[in-house]
Protein backbone atom coordinates (compact mmCIF):
# COMPACT_ATOMS: atom_id res chain seq x y z
CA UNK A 1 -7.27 23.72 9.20
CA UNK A 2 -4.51 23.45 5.99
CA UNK A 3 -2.82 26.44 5.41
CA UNK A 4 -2.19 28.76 2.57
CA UNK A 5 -1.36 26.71 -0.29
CA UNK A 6 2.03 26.65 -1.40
CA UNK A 7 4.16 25.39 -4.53
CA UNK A 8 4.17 21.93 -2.52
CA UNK A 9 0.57 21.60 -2.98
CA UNK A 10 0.58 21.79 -6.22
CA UNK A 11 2.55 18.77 -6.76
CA UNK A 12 0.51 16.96 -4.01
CA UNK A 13 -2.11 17.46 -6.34
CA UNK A 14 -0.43 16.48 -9.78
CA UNK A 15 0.66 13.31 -7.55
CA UNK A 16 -2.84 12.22 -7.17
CA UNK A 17 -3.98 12.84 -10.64
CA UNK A 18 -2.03 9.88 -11.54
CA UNK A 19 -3.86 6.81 -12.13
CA UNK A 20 -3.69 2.79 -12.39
CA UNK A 21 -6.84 2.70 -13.59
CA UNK A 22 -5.50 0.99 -17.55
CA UNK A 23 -3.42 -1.19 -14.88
CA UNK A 24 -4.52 -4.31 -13.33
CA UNK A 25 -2.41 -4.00 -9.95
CA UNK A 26 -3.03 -7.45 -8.55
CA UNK A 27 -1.44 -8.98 -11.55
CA UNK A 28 2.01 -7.25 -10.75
CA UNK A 29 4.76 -8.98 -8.96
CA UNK A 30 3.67 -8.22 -5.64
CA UNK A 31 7.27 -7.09 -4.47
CA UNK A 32 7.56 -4.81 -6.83
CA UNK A 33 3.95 -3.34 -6.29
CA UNK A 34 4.40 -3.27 -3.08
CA UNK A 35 7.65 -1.11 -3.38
CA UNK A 36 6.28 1.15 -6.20
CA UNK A 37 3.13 2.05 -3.04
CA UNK A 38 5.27 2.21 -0.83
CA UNK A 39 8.07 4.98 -2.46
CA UNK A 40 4.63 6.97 -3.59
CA UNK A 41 3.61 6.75 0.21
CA UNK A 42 6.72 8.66 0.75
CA UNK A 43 6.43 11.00 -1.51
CA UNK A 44 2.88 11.59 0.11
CA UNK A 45 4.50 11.86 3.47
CA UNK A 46 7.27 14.42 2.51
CA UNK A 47 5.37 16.26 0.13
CA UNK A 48 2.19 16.93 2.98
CA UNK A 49 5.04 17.68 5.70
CA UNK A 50 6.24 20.25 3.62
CA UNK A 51 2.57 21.58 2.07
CA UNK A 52 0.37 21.45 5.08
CA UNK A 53 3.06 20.43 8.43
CA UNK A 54 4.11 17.57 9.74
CA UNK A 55 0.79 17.74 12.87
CA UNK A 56 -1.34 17.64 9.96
CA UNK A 57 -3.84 14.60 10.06
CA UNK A 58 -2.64 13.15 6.70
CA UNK A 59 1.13 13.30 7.76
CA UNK A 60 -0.32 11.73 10.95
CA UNK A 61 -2.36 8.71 8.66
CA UNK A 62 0.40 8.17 6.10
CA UNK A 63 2.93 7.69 8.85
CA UNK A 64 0.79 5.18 10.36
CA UNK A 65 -0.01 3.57 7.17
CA UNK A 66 4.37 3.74 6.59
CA UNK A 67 4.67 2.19 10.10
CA UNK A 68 2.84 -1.18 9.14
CA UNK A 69 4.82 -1.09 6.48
CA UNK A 70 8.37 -1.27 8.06
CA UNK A 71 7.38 -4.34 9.28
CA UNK A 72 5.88 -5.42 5.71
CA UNK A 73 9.21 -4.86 4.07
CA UNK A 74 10.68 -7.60 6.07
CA UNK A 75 8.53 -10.20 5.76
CA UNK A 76 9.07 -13.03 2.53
CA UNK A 77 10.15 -12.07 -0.82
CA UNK A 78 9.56 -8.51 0.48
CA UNK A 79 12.90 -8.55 1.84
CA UNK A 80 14.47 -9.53 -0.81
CA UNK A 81 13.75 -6.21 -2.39
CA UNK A 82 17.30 -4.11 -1.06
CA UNK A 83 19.59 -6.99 -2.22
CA UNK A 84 17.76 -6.92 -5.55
CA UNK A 85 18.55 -3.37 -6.01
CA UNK A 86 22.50 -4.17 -5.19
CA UNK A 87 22.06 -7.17 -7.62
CA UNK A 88 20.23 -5.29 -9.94
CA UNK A 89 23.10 -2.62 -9.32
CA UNK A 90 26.23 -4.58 -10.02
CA UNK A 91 24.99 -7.06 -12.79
CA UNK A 92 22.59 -5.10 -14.76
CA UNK A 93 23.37 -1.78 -14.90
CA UNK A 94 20.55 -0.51 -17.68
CA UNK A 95 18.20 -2.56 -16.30
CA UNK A 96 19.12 -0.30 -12.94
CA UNK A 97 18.89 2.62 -14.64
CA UNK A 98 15.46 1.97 -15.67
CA UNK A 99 13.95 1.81 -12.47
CA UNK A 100 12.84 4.28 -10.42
CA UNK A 101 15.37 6.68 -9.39
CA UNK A 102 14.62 7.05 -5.72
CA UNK A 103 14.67 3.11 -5.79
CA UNK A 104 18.32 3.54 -7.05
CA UNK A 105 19.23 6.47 -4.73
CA UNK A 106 17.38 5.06 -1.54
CA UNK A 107 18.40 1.29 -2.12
CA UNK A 108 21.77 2.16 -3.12
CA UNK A 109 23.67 1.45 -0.17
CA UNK A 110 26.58 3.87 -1.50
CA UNK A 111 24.34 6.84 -1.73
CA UNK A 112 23.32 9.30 1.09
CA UNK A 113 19.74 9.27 0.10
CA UNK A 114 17.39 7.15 2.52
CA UNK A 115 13.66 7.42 4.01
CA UNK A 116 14.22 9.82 7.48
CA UNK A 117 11.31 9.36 9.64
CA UNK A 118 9.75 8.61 6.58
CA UNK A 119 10.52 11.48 4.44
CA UNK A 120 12.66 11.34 1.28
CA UNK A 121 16.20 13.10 2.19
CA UNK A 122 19.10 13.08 -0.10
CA UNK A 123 21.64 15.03 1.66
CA UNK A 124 21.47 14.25 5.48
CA UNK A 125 23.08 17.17 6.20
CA UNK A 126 21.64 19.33 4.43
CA UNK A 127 17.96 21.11 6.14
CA UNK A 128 17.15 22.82 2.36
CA UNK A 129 13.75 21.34 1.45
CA UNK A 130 13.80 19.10 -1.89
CA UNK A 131 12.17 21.74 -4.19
CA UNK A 132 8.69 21.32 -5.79
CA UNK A 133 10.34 20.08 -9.18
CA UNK A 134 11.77 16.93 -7.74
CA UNK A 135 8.51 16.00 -6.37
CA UNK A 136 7.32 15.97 -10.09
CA UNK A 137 10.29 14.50 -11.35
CA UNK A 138 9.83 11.77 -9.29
CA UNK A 139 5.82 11.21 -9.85
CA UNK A 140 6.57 11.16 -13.54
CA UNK A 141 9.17 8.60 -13.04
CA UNK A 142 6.82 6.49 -11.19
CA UNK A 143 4.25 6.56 -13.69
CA UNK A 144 6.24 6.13 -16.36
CA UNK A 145 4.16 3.37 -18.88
CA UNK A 146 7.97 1.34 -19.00
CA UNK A 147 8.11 0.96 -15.74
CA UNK A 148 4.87 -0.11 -14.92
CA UNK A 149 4.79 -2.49 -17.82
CA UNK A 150 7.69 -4.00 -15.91
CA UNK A 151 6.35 -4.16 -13.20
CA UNK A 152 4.43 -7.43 -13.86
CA UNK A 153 5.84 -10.58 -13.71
CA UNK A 154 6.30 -10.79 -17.53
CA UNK A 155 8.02 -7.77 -17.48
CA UNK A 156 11.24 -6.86 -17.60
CA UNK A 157 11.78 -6.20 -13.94
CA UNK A 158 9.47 -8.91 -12.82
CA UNK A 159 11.37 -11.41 -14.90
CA UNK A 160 14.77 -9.93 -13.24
CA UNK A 161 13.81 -9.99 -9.86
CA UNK A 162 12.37 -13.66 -10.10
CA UNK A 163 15.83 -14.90 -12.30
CA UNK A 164 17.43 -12.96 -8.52
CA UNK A 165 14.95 -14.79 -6.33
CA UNK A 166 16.24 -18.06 -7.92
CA UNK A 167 19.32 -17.56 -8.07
CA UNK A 168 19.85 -16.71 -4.26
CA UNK A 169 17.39 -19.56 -3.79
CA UNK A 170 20.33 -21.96 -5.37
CA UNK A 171 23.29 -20.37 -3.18
């Protein structure tokens, strides 16, 4: 049984009243797609550990689901994805600033922010909860229509990351 719902709920809620459906998914760069799922996958994860608990049976499937995909991340092009950021980083810094910003806190290798047992923490020392707002913040930013425009590989990001690709292809 869920408990009480709290102001986490909420935003689990406004999370999943977003939609691809004016999106056709399977034309994206598949990198890129498969980072944009997998960043909403942890905001599923940390915002059900701190709405329901972290025994609750969705915690439970998304961390399964997040498990297979630790082992996704390094196969192909998928691990290419890190570097990219750095890249991305240090030669194009709008273009960085553009994408989404847990991709530039959590891929950042200067920054404190990282997935923690699959949650989203951006101060490792710190045991304050990330409060409901960022939660939003950060499903607004991922559904931004730029970024998922980009997101193909005639966008602007799928164009960058397959100029990277060749370029570290040619080293």
């Amino acid at each position: 049984m869920l408990p009480q719902r709290n102001e986490y709920s909420n935003e689990i809620e406004y999370l999943y009243h977003k939609s691809l459906i004016l999106e056709n998914p399977s034309e994206m760069d598949p990198v890129l797609y498969f980072y944009f799922i997998d960043t909403i996958a942890h905001l599923d994860y940390t915002l059900s550990a701190l709405a329901y608990n972290i025994d609750s049976i969705r915690c439970t499937m998304t961390a399964e689901y997040l498990r297979h995909r630790v082992d996704l991340a390094k196969d192909g092009d998928n691990a290419l994805f890190p570097e990219f950021m750095i890249w991305l980083r240090d030669t194009n810094q709008e273009m960085f600033e553009s994408t989404p910003i847990l991709w530039q806190l959590v891929y950042d290798p200067d920054d404190p922010a990282r997935y923690a047992g699959f949650r989203i923490v951006m101060d490792p020392a710190s045991r304050i909860p990330l409060p409901p707002t960022f939660f939003r913040d950060m499903t607004d930013d991922l559904f931004a229509m730029p970024l998922l425009r980009s997101l193909y590989p005639a966008g602007a990001l799928g164009k960058l990351f397959a100029e990277f690709k060749e370029k570290r292809c040619t080293r």
